[in-house]
Each structure stands twice: as C-alpha cells, then as structure tokens.
Protein backbone atom coordinates (compact mmCIF):
# COMPACT_ATOMS: atom_id res chain seq x y z
CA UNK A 1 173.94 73.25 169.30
CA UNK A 2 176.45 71.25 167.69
CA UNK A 3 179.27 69.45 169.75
CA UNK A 4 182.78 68.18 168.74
CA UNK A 5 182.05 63.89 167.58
CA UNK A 6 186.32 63.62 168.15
CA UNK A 7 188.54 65.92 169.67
CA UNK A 8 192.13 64.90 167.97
CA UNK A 9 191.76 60.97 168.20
CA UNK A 10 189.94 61.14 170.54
CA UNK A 11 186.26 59.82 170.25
CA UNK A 12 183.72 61.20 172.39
CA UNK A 13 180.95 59.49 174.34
CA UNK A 14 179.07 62.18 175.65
CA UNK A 15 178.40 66.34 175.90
CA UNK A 16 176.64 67.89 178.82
CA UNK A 17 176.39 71.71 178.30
CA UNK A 18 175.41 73.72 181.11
CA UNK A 19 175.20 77.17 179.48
CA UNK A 20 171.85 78.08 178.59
CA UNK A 21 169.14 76.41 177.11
CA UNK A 22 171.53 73.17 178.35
CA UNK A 23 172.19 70.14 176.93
CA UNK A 24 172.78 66.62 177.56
CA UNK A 25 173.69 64.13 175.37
CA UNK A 26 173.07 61.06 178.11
CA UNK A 27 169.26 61.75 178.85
CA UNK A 28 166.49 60.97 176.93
CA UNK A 29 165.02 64.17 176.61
CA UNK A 30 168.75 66.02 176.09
CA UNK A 31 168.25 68.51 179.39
CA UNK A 32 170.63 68.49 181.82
CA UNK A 33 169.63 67.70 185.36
CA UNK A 34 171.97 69.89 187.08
CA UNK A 35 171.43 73.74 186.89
CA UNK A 36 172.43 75.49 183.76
CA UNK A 37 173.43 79.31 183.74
CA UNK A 38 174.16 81.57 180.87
CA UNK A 39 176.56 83.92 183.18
CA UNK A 40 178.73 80.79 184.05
CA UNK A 41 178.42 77.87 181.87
CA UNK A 42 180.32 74.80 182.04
CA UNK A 43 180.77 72.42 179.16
CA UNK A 44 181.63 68.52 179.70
CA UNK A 45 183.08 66.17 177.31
CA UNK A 46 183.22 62.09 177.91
CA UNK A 47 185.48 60.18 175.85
CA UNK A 48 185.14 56.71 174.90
CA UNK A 49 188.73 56.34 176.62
CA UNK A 50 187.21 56.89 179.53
CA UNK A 51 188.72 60.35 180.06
CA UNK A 52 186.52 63.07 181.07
CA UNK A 53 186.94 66.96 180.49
CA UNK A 54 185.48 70.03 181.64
CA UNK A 55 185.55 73.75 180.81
CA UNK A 56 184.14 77.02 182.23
CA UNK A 57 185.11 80.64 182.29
CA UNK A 58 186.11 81.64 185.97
CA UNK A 59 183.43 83.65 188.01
CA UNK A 60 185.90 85.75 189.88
CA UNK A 61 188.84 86.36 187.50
CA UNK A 62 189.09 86.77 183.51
CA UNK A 63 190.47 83.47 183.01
CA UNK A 64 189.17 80.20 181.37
CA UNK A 65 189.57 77.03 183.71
CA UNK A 66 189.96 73.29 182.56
CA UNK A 67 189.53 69.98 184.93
CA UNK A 68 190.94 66.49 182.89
CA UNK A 69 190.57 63.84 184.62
CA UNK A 70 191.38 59.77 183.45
CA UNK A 71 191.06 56.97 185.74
CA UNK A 72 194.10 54.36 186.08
CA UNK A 73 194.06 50.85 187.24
CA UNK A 74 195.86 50.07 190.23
CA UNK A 75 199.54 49.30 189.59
CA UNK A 76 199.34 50.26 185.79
CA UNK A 77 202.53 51.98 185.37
CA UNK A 78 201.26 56.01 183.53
CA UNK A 79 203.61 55.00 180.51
CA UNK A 80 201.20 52.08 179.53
C-alpha cells in the first residue's frame, strides 16, 4: 500500500501496518513480525521527532482509538 511520507510537518520514519497482508517499513523483507489481522488492524506511524502514533478501530465498540506517545528528557520543561 502506500503510506503518508509527512503527516503536517511532520516527517515520518517508519509504517508498520498490521491489517492484512501487513507491512513494515523497518524489516528487510517489509512483513511485520507481530500478528496481523484483517478484522482488527492497527496501523503505526514513527516520526523522525521521535513521536510515535498508533491507530485501530475498537473490537468491542464502534469507535476508532488513537495512542500518541513522545518521549521527554528529564527536567525539559513541555513548553520547550
């Protein structure tokens, strides 16, 4: 498939698809180690910032669900 190369300014690193066939863009080969699953697929973007986001429709309710996470250094004020 093809995958977002920015998301805003925001350049991205990697994509790891878990839908089916899967993808991932860190491997040599482009499969994805961990499980894929065309009833549940996740979707995981790396950005060159260091920020990493992930994606997946919820297997109990009809909602979409979203996990951001960005690592700080210790005693970095957020504002910085």
């Amino acid at each position: 498939g093809k995958y977002f190369d920015r998301v805003g300014t925001y350049e991205v690193d990697s994509v790891r698809d878990l839908g089916s066939p899967g993808y991932d863009s860190q491997v040599a080969d482009k499969k994805p180690t961990l499980p894929t699953s065309s009833s549940s697929p996740m979707i995981t973007f790396r950005f060159k910032n260091g920020c990493v986001a992930q994606f997946r429709a919820s297997g109990t309710e009809p909602k979409f669900k979203y996990y951001i996470e960005l690592r700080g250094q210790p005693g970095e004020n957020r504002e910085e």
